[in-house]
Protein backbone atom coordinates (compact mmCIF):
# COMPACT_ATOMS: atom_id res chain seq x y z
CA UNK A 1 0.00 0.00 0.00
CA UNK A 2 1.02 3.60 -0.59
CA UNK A 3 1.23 6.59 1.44
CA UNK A 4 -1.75 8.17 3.69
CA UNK A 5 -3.56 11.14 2.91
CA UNK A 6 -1.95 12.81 6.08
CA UNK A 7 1.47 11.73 4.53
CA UNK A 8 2.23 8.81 6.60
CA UNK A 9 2.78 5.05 5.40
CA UNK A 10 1.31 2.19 6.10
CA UNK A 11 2.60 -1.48 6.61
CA UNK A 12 2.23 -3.71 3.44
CA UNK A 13 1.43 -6.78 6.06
CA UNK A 14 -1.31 -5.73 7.74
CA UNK A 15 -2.22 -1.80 6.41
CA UNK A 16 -1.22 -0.81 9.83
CA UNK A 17 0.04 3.18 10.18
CA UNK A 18 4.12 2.60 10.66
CA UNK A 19 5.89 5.11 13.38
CA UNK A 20 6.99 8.34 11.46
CA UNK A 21 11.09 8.61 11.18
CA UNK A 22 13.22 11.01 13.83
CA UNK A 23 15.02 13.43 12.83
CA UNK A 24 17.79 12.78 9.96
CA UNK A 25 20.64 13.82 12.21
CA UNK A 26 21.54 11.79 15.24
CA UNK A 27 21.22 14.20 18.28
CA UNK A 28 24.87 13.88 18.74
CA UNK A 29 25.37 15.83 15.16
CA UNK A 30 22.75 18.08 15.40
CA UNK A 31 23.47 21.90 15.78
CA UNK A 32 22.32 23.86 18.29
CA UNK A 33 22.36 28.12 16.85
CA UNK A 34 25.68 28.50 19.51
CA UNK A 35 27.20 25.23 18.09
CA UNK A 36 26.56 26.00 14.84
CA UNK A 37 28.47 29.56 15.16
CA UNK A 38 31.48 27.97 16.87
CA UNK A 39 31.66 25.74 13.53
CA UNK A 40 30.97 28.47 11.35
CA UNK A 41 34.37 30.60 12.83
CA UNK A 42 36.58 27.28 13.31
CA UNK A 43 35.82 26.92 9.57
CA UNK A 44 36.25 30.09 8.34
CA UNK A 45 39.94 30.03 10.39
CA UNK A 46 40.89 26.97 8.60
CA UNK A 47 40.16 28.63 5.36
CA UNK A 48 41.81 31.29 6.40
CA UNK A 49 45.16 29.49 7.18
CA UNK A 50 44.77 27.54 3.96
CA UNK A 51 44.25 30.67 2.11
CA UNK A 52 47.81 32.00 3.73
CA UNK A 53 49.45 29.03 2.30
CA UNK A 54 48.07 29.12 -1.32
CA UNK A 55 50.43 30.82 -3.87
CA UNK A 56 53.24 28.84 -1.57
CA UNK A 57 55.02 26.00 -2.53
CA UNK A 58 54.75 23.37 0.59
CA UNK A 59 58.49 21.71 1.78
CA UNK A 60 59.36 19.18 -1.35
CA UNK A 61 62.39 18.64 -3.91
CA UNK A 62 63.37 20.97 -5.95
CA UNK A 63 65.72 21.06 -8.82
CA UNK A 64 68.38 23.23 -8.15
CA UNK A 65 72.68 24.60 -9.26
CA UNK A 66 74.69 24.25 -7.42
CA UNK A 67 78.43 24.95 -6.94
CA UNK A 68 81.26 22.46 -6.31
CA UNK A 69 84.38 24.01 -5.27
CA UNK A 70 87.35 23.01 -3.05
CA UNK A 71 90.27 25.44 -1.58
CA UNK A 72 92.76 24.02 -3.01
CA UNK A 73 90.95 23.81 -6.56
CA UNK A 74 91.36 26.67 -8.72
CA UNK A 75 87.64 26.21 -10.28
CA UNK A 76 84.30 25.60 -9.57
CA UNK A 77 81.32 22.77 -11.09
CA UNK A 78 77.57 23.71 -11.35
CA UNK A 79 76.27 20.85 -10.33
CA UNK A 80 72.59 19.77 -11.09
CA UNK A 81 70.61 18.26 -8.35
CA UNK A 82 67.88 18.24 -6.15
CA UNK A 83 67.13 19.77 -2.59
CA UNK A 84 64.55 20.72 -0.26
CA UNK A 85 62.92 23.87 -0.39
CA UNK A 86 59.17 25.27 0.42
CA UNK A 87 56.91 26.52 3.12
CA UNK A 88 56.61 24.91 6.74
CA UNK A 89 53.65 26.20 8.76
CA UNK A 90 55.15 28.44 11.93
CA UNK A 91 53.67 29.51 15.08
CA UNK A 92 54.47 33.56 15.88
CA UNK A 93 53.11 33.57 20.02
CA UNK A 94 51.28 36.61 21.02
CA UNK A 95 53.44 36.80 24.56
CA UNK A 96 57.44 35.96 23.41
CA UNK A 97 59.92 35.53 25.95
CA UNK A 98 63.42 34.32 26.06
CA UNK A 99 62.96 32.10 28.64
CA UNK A 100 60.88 29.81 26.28
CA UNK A 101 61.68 30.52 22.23
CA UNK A 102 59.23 29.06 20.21
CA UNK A 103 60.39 25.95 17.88
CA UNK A 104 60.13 27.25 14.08
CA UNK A 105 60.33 24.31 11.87
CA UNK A 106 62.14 24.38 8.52
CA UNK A 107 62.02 22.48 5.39
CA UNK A 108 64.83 19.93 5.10
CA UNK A 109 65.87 16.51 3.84
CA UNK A 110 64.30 13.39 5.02
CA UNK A 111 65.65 11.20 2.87
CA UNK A 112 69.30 11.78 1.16
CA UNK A 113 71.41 10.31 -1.52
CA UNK A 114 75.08 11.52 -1.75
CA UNK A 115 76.61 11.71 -5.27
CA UNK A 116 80.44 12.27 -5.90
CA UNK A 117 82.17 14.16 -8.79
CA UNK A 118 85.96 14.59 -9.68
CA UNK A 119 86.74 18.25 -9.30
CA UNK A 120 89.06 19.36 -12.49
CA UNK A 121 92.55 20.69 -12.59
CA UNK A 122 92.66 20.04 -8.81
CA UNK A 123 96.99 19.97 -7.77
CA UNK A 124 98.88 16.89 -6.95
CA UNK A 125 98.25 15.92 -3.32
CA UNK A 126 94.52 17.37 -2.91
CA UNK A 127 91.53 15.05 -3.47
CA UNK A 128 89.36 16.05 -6.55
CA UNK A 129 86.39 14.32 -5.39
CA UNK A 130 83.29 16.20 -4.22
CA UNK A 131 80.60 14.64 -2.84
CA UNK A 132 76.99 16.46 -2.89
CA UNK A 133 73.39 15.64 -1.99
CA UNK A 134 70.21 14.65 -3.51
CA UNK A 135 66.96 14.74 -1.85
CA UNK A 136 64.93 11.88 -2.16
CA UNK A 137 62.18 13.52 0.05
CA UNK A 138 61.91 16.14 2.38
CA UNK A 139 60.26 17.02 5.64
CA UNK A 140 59.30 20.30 7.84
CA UNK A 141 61.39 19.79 11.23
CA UNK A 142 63.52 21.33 13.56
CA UNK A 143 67.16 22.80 11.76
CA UNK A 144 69.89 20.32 12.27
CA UNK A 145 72.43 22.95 12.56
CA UNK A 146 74.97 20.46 12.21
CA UNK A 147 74.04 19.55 8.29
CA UNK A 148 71.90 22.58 7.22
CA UNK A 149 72.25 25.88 6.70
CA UNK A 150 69.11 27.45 8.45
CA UNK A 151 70.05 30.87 8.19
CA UNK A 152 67.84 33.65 6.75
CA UNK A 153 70.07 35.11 4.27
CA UNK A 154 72.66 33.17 3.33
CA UNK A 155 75.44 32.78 0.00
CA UNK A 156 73.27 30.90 -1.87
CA UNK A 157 74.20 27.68 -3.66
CA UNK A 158 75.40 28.50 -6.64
CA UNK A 159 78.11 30.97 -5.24
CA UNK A 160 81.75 30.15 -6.32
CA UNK A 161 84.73 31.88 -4.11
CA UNK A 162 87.57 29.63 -6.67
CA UNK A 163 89.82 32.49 -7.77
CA UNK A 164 89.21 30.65 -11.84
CA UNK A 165 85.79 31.17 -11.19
CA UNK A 166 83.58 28.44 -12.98
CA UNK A 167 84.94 25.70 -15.61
């Protein structure tokens, strides 16, 4: 049987009226008009932040020159390869104090491979080889000091201090 005249719907068995359905949202997802304002803002604040980002390149390999140059060696390589550049998300805290910096996080390798190239015209006694990275992949963390150069202006890769300059 179909449908009532009152919009209700009966039971094929027996023609008996069946118990109209609740409401579509469980009572747990429904919105009350406070609720519904608090997810209103927390969205438009995520859009927000993603908006901030867009027109940025997130942390990933990049192609890049670079310059291979010993001391001893009177010139320098460019060097084709890959490393890790991009955008990390950062925090800037309304209060700062010294007594507790906040962590920035920079883009850097998480996975490596090392290449090695023969440096030309290097003089007896000095080893030609230079040995470079690759990134594989990369990764927003803390600045190994100790392997990267975190600073905010810096020589740049491609910078040759060989008094022959490049080959």
């Amino acid at each position: 049987m179909g449908p009532t005249q009152r919009g209700g719907v009966r039971d094929p068995a027996d023609g008996a009226p069946l118990p109209r359905a609740g409401p579509v949202c469980p009572p747990a997802l429904s919105l009350s008009p406070q609720r519904g304002l608090q997810a209103l803002v927390l969205l438009l604040l995520a859009g927000g932040a993603l908006g901030a980002a867009r027109g940025r390149r997130f942390c990933r390999p990049v192609n890049a020159t670079i310059a291979a140059e010993k001391d001893d060696c009177p010139v320098c390589l460019t060097v084709a390869t890959a490393i890790c550049s991009g955008y990390c998300q950062t925090k800037e805290p309304v209060y700062k104090s010294a007594l507790s910096p906040v962590p920035q996080h920079v883009c850097g390798y998480r996975a490596v491979r090392y290449e090695t190239l023969a440096l030309p015209g290097c003089p007896p006694g000095v080893d030609p080889a230079f040995t470079f990275p690759v990134a594989l992949s990369c990764q927003c963390s803390l600045c190994p000091m100790d392997s990267s150069d975190c600073t905010v202006h810096s020589i740049g890769p491609d910078f040759c201090s060989a008094r022959g300059g490049f080959a």
